[in-house]
Protein backbone atom coordinates (compact mmCIF):
# COMPACT_ATOMS: atom_id res chain seq x y z
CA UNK A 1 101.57 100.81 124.61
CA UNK A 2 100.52 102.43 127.74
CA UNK A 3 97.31 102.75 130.22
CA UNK A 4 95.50 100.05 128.33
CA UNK A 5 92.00 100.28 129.38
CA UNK A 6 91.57 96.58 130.20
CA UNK A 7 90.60 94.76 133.24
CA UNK A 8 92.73 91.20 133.03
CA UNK A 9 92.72 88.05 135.06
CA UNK A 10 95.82 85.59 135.16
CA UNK A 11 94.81 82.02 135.71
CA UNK A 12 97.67 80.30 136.19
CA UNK A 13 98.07 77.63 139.03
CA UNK A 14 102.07 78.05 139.06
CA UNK A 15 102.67 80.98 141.35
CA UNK A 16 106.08 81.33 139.48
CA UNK A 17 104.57 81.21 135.83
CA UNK A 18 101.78 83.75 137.69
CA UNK A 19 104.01 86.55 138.92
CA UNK A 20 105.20 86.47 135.24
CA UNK A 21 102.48 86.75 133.66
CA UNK A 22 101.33 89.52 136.14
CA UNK A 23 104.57 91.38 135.77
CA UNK A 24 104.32 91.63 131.81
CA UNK A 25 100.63 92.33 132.01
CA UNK A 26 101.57 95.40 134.34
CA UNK A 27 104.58 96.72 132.05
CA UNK A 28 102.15 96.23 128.81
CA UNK A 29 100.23 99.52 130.99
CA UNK A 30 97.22 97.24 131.58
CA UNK A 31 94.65 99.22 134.18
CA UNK A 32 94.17 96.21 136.23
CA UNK A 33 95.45 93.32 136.86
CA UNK A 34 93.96 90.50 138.45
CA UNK A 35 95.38 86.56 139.55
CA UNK A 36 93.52 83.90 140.75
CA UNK A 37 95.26 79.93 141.12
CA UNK A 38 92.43 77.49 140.16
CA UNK A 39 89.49 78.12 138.13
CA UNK A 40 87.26 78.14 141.16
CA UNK A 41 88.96 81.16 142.52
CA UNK A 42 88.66 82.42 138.88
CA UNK A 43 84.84 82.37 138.76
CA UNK A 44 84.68 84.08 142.30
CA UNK A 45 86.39 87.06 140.60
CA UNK A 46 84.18 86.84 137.56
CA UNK A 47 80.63 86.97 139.69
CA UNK A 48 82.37 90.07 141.72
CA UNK A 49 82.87 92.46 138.74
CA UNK A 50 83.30 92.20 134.98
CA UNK A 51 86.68 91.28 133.62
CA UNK A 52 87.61 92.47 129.61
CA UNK A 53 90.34 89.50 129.26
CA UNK A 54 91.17 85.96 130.84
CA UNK A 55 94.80 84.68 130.52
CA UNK A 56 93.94 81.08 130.70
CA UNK A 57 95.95 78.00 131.56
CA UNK A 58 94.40 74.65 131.23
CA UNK A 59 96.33 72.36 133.31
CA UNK A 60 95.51 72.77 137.00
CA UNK A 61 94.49 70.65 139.95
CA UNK A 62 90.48 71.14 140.99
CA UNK A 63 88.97 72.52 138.91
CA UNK A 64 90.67 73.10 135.29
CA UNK A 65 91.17 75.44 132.93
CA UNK A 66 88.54 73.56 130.80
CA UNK A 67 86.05 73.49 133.53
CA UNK A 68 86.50 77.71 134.32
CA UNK A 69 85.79 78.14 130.43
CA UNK A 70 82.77 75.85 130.16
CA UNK A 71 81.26 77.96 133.05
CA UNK A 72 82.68 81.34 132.27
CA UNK A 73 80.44 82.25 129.46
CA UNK A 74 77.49 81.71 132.04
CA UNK A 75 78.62 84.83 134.40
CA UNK A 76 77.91 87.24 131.81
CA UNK A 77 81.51 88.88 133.50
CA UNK A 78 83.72 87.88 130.88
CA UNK A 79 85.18 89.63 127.10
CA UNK A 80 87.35 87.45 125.97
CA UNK A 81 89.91 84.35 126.64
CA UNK A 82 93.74 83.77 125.72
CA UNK A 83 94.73 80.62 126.57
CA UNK A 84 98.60 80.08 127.91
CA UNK A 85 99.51 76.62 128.21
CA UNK A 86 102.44 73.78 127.55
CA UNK A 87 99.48 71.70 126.22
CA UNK A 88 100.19 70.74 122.22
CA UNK A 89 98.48 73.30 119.73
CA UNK A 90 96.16 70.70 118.28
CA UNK A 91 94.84 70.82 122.00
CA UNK A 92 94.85 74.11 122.36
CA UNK A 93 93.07 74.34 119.03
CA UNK A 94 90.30 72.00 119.98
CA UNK A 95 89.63 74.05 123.13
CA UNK A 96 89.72 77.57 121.33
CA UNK A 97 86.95 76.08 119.17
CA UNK A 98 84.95 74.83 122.18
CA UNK A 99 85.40 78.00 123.88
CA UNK A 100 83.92 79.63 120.55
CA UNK A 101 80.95 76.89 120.73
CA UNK A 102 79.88 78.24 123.81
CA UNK A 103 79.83 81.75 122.91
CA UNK A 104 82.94 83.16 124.51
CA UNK A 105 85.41 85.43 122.61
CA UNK A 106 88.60 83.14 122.54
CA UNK A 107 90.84 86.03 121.11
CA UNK A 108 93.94 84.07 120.83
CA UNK A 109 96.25 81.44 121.92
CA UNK A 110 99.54 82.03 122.61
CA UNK A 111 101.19 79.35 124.51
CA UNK A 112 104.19 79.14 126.79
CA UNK A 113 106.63 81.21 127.42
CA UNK A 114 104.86 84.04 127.44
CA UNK A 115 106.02 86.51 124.21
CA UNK A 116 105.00 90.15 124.97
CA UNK A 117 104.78 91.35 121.63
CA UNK A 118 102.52 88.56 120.70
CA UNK A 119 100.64 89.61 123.94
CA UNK A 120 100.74 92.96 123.14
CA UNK A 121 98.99 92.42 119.68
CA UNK A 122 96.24 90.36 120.87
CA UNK A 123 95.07 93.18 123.16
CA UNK A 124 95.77 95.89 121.15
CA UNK A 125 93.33 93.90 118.35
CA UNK A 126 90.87 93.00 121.48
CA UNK A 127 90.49 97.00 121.90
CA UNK A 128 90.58 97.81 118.17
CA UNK A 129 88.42 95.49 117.02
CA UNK A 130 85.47 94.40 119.62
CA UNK A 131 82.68 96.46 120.58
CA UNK A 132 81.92 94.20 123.52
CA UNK A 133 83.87 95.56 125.73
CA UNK A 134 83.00 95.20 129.31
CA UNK A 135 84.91 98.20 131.27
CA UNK A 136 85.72 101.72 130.22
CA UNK A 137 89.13 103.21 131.01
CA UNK A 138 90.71 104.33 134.40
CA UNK A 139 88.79 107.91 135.13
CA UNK A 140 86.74 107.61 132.13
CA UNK A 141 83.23 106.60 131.98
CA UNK A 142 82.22 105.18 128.88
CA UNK A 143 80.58 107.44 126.68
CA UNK A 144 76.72 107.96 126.47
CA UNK A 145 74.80 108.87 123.17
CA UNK A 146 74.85 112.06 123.26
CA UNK A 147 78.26 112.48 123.46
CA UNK A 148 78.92 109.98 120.55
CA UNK A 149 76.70 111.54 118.39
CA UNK A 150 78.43 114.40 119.00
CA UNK A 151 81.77 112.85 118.31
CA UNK A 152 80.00 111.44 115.22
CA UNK A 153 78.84 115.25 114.20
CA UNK A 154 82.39 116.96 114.53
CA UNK A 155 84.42 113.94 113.53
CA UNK A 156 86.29 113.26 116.24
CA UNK A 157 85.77 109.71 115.55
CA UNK A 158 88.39 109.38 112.84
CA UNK A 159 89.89 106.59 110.74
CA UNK A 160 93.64 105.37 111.23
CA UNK A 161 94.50 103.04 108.85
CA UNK A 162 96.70 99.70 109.16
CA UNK A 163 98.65 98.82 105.65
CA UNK A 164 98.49 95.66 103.93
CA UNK A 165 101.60 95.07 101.61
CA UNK A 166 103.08 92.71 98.85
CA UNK A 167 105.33 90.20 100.75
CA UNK A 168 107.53 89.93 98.04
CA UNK A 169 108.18 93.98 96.76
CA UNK A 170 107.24 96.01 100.47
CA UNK A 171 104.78 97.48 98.50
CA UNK A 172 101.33 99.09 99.41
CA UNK A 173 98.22 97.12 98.14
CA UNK A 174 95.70 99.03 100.61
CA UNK A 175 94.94 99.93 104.01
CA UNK A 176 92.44 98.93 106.63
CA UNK A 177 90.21 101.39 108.23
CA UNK A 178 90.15 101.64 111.96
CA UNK A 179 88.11 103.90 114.21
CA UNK A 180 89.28 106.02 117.00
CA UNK A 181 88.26 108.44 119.49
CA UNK A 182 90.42 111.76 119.26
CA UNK A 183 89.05 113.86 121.46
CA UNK A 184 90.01 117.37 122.10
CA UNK A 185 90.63 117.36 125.56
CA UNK A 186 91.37 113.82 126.38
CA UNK A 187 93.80 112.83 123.40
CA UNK A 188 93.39 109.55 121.59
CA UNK A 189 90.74 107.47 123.39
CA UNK A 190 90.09 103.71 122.50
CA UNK A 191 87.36 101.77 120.84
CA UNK A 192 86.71 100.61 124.65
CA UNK A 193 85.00 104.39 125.16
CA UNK A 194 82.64 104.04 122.24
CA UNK A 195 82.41 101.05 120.22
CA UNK A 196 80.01 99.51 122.52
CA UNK A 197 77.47 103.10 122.95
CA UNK A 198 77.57 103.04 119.05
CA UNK A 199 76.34 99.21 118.57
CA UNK A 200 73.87 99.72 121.33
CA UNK A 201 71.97 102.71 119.86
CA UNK A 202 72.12 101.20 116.50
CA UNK A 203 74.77 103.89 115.36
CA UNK A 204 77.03 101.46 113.47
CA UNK A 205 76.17 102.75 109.66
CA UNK A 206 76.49 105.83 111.10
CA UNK A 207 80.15 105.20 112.20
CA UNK A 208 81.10 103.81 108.98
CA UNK A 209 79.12 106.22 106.36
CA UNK A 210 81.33 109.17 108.59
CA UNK A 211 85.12 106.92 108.39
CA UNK A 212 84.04 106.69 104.67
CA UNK A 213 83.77 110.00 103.99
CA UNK A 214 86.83 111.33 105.78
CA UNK A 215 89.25 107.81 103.98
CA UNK A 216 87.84 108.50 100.35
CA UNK A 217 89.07 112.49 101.24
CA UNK A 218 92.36 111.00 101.85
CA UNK A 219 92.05 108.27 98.81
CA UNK A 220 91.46 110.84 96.74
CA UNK A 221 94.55 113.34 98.01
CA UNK A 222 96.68 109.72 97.59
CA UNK A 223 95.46 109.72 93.41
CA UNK A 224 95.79 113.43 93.12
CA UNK A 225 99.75 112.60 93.31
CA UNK A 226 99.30 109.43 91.13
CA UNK A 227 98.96 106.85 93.58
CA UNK A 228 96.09 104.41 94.83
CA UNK A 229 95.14 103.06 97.81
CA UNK A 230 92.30 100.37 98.27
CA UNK A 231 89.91 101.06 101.62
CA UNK A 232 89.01 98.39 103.37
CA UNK A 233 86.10 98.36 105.92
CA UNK A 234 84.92 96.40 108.65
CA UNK A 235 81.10 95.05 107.98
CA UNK A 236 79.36 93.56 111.00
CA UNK A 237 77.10 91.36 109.55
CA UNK A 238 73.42 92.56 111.49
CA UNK A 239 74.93 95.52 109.17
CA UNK A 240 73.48 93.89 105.80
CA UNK A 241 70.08 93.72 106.73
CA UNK A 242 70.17 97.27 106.40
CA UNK A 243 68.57 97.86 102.52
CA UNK A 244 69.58 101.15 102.00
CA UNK A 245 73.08 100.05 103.09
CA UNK A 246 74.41 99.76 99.61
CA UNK A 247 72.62 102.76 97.93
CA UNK A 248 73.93 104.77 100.89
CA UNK A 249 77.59 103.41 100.18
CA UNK A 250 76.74 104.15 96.24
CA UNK A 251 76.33 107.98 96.99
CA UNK A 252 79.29 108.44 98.83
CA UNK A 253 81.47 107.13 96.32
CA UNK A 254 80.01 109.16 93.94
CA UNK A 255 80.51 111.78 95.68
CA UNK A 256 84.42 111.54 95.61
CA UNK A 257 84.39 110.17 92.03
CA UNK A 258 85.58 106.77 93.27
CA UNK A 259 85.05 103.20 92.09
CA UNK A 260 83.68 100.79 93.49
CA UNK A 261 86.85 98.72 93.33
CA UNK A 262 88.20 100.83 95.68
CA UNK A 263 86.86 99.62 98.43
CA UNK A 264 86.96 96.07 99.89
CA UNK A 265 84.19 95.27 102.98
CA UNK A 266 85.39 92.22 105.88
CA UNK A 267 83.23 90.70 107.37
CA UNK A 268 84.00 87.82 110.19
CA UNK A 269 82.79 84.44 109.16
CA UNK A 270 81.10 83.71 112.52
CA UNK A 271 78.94 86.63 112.16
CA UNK A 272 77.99 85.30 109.00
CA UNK A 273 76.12 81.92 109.96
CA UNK A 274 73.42 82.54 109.20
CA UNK A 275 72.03 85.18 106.39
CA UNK A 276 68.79 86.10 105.72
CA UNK A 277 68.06 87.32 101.94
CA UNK A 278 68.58 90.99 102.34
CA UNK A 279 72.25 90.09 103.14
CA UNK A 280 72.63 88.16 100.37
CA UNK A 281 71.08 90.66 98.27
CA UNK A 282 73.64 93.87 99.94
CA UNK A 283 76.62 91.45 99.57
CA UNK A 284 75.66 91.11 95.72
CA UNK A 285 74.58 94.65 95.42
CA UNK A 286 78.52 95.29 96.57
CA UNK A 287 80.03 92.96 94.05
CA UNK A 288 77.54 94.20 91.57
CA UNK A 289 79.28 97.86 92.00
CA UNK A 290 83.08 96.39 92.25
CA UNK A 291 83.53 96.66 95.81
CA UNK A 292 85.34 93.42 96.99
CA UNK A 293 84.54 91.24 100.11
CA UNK A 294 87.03 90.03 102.23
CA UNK A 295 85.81 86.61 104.95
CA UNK A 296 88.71 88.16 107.82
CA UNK A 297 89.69 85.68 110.84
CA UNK A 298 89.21 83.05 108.15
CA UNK A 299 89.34 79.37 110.24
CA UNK A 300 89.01 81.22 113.51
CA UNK A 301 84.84 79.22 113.28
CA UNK A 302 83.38 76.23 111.68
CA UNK A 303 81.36 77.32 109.16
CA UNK A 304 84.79 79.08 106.58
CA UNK A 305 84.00 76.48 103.42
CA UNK A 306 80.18 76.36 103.25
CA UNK A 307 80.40 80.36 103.18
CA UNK A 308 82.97 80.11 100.83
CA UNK A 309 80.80 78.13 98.11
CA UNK A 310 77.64 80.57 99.43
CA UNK A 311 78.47 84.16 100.01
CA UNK A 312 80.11 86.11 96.72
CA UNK A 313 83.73 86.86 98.69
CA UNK A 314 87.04 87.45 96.60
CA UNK A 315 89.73 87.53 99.19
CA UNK A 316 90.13 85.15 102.67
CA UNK A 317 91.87 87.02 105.44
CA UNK A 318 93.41 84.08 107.17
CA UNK A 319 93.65 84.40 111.13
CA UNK A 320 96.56 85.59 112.84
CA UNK A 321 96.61 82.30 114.78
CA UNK A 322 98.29 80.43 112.26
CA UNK A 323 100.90 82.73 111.57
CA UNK A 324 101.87 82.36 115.59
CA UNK A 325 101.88 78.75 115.33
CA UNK A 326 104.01 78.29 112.26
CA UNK A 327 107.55 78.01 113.45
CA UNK A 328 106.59 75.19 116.11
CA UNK A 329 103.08 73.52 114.74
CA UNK A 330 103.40 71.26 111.12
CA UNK A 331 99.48 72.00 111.24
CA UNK A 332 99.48 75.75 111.06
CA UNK A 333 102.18 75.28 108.19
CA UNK A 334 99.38 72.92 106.80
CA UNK A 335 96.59 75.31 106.49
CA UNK A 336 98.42 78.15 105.24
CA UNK A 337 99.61 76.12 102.24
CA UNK A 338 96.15 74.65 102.00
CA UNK A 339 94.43 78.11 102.29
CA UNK A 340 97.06 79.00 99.58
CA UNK A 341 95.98 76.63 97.36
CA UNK A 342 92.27 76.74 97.94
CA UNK A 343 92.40 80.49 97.30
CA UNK A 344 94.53 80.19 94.29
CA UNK A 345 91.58 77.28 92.75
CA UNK A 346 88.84 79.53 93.62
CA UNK A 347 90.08 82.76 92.34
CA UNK A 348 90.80 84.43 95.44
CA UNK A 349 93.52 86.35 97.07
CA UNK A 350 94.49 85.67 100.41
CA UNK A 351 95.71 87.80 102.75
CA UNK A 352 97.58 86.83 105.94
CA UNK A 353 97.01 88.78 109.18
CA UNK A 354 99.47 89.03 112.38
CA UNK A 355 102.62 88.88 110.69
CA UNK A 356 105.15 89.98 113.20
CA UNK A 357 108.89 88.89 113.01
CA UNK A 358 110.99 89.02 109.90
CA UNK A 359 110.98 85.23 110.25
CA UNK A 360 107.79 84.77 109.76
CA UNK A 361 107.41 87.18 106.69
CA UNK A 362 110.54 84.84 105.33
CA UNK A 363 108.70 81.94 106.30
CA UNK A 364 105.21 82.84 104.49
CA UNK A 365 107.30 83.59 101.35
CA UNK A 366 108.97 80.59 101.35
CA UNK A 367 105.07 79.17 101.27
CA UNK A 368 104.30 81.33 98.25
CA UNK A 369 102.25 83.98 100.28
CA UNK A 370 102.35 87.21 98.56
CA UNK A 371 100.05 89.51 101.09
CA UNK A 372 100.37 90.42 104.20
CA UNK A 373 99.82 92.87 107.16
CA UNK A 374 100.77 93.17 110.33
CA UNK A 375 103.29 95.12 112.84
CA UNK A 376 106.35 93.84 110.95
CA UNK A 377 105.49 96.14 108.51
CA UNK A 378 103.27 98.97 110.00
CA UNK A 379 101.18 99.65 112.88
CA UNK A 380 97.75 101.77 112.61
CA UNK A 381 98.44 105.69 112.02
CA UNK A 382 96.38 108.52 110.98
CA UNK A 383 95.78 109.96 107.74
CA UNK A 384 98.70 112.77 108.00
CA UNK A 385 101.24 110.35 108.93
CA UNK A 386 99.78 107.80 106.41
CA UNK A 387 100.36 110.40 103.33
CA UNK A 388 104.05 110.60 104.87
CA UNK A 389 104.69 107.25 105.24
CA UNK A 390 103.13 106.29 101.68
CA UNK A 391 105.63 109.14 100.22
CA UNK A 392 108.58 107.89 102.06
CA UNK A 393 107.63 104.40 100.94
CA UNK A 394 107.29 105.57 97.02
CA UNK A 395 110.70 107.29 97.40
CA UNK A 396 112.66 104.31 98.96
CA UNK A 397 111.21 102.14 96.14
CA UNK A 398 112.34 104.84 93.52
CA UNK A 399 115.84 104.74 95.49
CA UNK A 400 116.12 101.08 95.14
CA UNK A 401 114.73 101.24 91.51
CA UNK A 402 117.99 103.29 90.71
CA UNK A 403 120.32 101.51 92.72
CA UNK A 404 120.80 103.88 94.88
């Protein structure tokens, strides 16, 4: 991954354990790349400009990594947090949910050493999947409405679409829809150009009604060779108060002859703390026509059970945070198998997210998890190179099916 459009500050008090971090951050292609020793220093940066990403470490003299966070969210400078530290997860934990208290993104955790792929995921998810970004890419600004509606119009915003899979057989139980930018004089641009101009002017139906159309085109090119391939949509949940948000959804499926079971909509539990009526209602109306509704970064908040026994979901996405922990923390182990079993007595399939070593996939099996997604398996891609990698998939299984 190259020229990431991301503005990042190292705290780390260890000049040694800094110039690491530093070093990694500026061979991941990160645009800029900040340090500061003590969280004091930290917040000086903050009030001079906005920074998209904090690499955190708790354990400092002065004033602490615990202090900077409780203080950071006042700036109005910061995107998100990772915490690095030696500190024991259930620590770590306890701060992440603190962090989340106070209204900062904590995107991830991902303790010491530092492991670049696992840094490389977190903020290639950070660009995928916020809106809130705080600064646009090198030479770029970001994009105004006009030119997003214009993107919108002549779909340059287009899906690319990360698989989830069987754990057990490799094979392809559905895909999850991503935006990007492809513009046709800049390339491929990310989220960090748009996302935030389209939540702003209130353009976010807008976004998903056009990556709806253009997925169901390619869902219906996947049956037309005897195949099927499950959509799955992000929903943010100031979405459902929307009431012509399921009628809308209706029409497009009929439009491409599709069922309702087709589709699956995630939504993030901690956008969905509190929910007026109408978003009851939509979330019904979608069950009601077959769609399914997936709570994704399930025990990344507080409030995962009571919208459990509430909201009309069918499948958990459990956060990729567990799936990092599970090799050195007994408690991550724990609430996979419990989110097995909890899934299993309410009739719902769970999903796990971030899988990426052939360990861990060996180690969720070994727990009886049976879906999956994640880079061990397949990184985002675009509908062309989807339809090839589905029929190089089908022909490996056919292979193996043989014994060839």
């Amino acid at each position: 991954m190259a020229n990431l459009p991301l503005r990042i500050l190292v705290l780390e008090e260890h000049l040694f354990q800094r110039s690491v971090a530093v070093s990694l951050l500026i061979q991941l292609g990160c645009r800029e790349v900040l340090e500061a020793s003590s969280g004091g220093e930290a917040l000086d940066i903050l009030q001079a400009g906005p920074v998209d990403v904090v690499l955190c470490d708790l354990q400092m003299e002065g004033m602490d990594g615990l202090e900077f966070i409780q203080r950071a969210g006042a700036t109005g400078q910061l995107g998100a947090i990772i915490i690095s530290s030696y500190l024991p997860f259930d620590v770590r934990r306890t701060v992440r949910q603190m962090g989340a208290l106070l209204g900062l993104h904590m995107l991830g955790d991902i303790g010491k050493p530092l492991q670049a792929e696992t840094l490389r995921q977190l903020l290639e998810d950070y660009l995928s999947r916020q809106p809130a970004i705080l600064s646009p890419p090198t030479g770029m600004e970001l994009a105004n409405e006009e030119q997003v509606r214009r993107a919108l119009l002549d779909e340059q915003l287009e899906p690319y679409y990360q698989p989830k899979f069987d754990l057990k057989t490799g094979k392809v139980l559905g895909v999850e829809v991503l935006a990007r930018w492809n513009h046709p004089f800049k390339g491929l641009l990310s989220p960090a150009t748009f996302l935030p101009t389209v939540e702003r002017c209130g353009l976010m139906d807008e976004l998903l009604f056009r990556l709806m159309l253009q997925a169901l085109s390619l869902q219906r090119q996947v049956r037309s060779r005897g195949g099927e391939l499950n959509l799955a949509f992000n929903l943010h949940a100031a979405q459902l108060a929307n009431v012509e948000l399921t009628s809308q959804i209706k029409r497009i499926l009929a439009m491409f002859q599709a069922p309702g079971c087709s589709l699956t909509f995630e939504l993030t539990e901690s956008g969905l703390l509190e929910a007026p009526a109408v978003s009851l209602e939509n979330l019904v109306r979608l069950r009601i026509m077959g769609c399914r509704l997936s709570i994704d970064d399930f025990g990344a908040g507080f409030s995962s059970l009571q919208r459990l026994c509430q909201l009309p979901f069918n499948e958990i996405k459990l956060d990729a945070e567990f799936v990092r922990g599970l090799k050195h923390e007994p408690r991550c182990r724990a609430v996979v198998a419990s989110t097995l079993a909890l899934g299993q007595t309410l009739g719902m399939s769970v999903v796990i997210e971030g899988i990426e070593t052939a360990e861990q996939h060996q180690e969720l099996l070994t727990l009886g998890c049976t879906q999956g997604q994640g880079y061990w398996h397949s990184r985002a891609m675009n509908g062309a190179d989807l339809l090839r990698w589905l029929q190089r998939t089908a022909e490996r299984s056919l292979g193996a099916a043989h014994g060839q």
